[in-house]
N, C-alpha and C. Protein backbone atom coordinates (compact mmCIF):
# COMPACT_ATOMS: atom_id res chain seq x y z
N UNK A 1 217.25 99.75 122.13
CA UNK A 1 216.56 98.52 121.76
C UNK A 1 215.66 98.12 122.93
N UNK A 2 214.25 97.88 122.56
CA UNK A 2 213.39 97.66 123.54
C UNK A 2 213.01 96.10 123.17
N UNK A 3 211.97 95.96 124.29
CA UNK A 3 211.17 94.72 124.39
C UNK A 3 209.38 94.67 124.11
N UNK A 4 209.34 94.32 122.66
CA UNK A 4 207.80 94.27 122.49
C UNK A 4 206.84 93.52 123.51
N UNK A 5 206.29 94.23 124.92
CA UNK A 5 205.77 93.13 125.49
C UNK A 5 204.53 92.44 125.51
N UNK A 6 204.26 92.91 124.23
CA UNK A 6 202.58 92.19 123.80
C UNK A 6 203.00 90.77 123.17
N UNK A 7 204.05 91.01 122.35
CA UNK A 7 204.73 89.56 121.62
C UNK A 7 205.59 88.80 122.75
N UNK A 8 206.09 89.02 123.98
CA UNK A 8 207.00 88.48 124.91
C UNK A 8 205.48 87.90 125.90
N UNK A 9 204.47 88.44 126.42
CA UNK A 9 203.58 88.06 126.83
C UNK A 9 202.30 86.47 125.59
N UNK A 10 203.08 86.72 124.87
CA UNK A 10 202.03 85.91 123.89
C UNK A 10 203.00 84.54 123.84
N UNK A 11 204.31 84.71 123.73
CA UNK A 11 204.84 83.63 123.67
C UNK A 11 204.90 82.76 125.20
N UNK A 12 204.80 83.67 126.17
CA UNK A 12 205.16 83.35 127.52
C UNK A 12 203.57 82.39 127.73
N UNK A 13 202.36 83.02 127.33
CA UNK A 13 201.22 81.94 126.78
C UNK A 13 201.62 81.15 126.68
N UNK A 14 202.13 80.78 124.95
CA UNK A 14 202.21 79.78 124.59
C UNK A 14 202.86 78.37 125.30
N UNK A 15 204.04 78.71 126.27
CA UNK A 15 204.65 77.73 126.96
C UNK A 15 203.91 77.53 127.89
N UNK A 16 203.12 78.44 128.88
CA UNK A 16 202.18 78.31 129.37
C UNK A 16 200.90 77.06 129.38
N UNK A 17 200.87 76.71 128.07
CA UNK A 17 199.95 75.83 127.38
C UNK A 17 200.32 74.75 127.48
N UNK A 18 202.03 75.03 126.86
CA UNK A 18 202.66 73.72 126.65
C UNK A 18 203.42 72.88 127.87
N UNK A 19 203.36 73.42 128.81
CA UNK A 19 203.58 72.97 130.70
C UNK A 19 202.67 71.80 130.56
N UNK A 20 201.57 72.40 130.84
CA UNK A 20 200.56 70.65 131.61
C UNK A 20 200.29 69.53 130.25
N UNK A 21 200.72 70.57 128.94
CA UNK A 21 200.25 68.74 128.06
C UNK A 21 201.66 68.02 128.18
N UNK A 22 203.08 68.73 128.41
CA UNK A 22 203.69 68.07 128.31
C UNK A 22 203.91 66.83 129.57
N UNK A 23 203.04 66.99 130.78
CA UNK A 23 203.02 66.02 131.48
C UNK A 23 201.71 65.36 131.10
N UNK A 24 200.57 65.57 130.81
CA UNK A 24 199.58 65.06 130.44
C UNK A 24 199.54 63.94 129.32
N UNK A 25 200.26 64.15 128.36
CA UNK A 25 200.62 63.58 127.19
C UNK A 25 201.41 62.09 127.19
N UNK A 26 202.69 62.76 128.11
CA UNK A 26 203.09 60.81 128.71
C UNK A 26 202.45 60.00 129.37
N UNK A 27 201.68 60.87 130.50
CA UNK A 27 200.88 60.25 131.77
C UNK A 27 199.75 59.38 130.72
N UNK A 28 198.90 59.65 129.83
CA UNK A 28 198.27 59.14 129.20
C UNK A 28 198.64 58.17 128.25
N UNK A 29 199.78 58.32 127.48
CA UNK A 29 200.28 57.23 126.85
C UNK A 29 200.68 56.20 127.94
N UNK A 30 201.13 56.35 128.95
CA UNK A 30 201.83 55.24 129.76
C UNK A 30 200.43 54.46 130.52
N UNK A 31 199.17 55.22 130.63
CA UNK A 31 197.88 54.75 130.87
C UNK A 31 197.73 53.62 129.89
N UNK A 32 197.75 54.41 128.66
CA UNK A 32 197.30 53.47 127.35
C UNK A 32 198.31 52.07 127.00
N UNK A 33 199.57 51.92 127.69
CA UNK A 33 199.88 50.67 127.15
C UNK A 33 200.20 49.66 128.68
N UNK A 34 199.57 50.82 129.53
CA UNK A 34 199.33 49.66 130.93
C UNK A 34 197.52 48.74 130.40
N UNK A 35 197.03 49.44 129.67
CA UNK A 35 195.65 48.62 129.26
C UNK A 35 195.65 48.10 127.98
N UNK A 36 196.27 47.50 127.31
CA UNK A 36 196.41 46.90 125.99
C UNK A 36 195.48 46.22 125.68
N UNK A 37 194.78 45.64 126.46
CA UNK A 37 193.44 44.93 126.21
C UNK A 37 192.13 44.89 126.47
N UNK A 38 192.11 46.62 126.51
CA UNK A 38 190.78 47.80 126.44
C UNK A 38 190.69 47.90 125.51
N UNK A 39 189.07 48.16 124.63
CA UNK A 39 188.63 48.22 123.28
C UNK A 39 189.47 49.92 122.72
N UNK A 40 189.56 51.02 123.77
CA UNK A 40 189.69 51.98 123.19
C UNK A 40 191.51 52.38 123.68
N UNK A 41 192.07 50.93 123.24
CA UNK A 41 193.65 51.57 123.62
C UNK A 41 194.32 51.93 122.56
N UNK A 42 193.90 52.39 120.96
CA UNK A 42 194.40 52.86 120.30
C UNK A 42 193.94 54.48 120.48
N UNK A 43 192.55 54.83 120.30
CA UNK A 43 192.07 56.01 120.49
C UNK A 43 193.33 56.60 121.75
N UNK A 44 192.96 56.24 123.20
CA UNK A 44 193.82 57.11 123.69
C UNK A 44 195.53 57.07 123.65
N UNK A 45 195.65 55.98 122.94
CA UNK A 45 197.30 56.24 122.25
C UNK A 45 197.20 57.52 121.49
N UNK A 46 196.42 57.32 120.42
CA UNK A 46 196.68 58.32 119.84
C UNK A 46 196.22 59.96 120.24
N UNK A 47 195.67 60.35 121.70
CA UNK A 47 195.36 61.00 121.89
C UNK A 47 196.66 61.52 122.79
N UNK A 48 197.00 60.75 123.60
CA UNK A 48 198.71 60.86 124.24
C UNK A 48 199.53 61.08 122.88
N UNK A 49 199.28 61.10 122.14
CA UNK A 49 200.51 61.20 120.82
C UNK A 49 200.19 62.56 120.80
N UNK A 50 198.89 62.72 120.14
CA UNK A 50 198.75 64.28 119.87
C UNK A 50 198.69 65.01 120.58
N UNK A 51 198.24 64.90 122.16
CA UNK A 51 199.12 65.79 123.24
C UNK A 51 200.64 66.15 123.45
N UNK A 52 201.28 64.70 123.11
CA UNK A 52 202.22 65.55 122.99
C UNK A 52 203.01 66.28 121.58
N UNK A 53 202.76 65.80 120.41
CA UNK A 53 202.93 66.78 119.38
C UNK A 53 202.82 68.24 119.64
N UNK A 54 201.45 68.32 120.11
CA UNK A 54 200.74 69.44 120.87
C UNK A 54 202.33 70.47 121.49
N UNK A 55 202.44 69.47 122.19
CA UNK A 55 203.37 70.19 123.42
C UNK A 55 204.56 70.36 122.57
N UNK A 56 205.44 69.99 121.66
CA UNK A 56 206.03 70.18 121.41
C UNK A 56 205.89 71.33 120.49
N UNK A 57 204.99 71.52 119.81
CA UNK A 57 204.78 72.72 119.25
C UNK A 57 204.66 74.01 119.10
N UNK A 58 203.64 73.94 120.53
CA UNK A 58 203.51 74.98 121.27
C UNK A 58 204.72 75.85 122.00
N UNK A 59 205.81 74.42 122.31
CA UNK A 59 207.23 75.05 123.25
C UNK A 59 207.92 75.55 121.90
N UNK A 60 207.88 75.39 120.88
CA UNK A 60 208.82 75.72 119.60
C UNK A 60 208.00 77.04 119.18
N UNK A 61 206.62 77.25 119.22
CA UNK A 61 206.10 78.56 119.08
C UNK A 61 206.83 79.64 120.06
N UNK A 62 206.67 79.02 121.25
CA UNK A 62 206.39 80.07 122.21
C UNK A 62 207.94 80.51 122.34
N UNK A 63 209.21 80.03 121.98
CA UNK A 63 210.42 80.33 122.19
C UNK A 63 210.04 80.99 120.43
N UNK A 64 210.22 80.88 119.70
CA UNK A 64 210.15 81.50 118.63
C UNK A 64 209.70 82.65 118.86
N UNK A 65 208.33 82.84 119.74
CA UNK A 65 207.72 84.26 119.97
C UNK A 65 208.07 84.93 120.62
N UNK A 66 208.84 84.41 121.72
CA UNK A 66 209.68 85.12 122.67
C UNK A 66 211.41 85.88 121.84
N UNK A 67 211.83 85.14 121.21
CA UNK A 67 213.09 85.53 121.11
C UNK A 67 212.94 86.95 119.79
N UNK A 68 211.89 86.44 119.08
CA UNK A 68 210.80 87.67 118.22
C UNK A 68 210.52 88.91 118.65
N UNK A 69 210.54 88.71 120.07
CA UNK A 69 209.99 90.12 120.91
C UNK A 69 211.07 90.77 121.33
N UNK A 70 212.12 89.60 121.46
CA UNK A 70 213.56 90.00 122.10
C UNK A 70 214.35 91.06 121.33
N UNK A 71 214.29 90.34 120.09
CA UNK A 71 215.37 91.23 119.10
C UNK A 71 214.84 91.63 117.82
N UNK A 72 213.43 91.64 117.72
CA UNK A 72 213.02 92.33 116.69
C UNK A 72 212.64 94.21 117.03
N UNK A 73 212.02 93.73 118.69
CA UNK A 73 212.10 95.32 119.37
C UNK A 73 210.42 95.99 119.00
N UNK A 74 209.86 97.04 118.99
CA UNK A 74 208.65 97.84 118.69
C UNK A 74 208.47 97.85 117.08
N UNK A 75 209.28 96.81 116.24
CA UNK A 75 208.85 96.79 114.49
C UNK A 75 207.48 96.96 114.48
């Protein structure tokens, strides 16, 4: 039993990705409700939201793709 490392390298990406939004994503929401009474504090709420959706997604890909490479093998 081997290790596909084109699929172990793709997932290792993906978390890759998901590292800096997952600090990016709070850092910006916690921006957005230190200014509550800036015209654009919903926009970057919701842009801290979807960073981190983002991030969470990406970490649920990238373990999915990894454990894919683990024990599915050269399929």
């Amino acid at each position: 039993m081997s290790t596909n490392k084109e699929i172990l390298y793709k997932g290792i990406k993906h978390l890759g990705f998901a590292l800096p939004l997952m600090f990016i994503g709070p850092s910006i929401i916690h921006m957005s409700f230190k200014n509550q009474n800036h015209p654009f504090y919903i926009p970057v709420l919701g842009l801290g939201i979807i960073f981190c959706l983002l991030s969470i997604y990406l970490i649920f890909k990238g373990i999915q793709t990894i454990m894919k490479s683990l024990f599915d093998g050269n399929k």
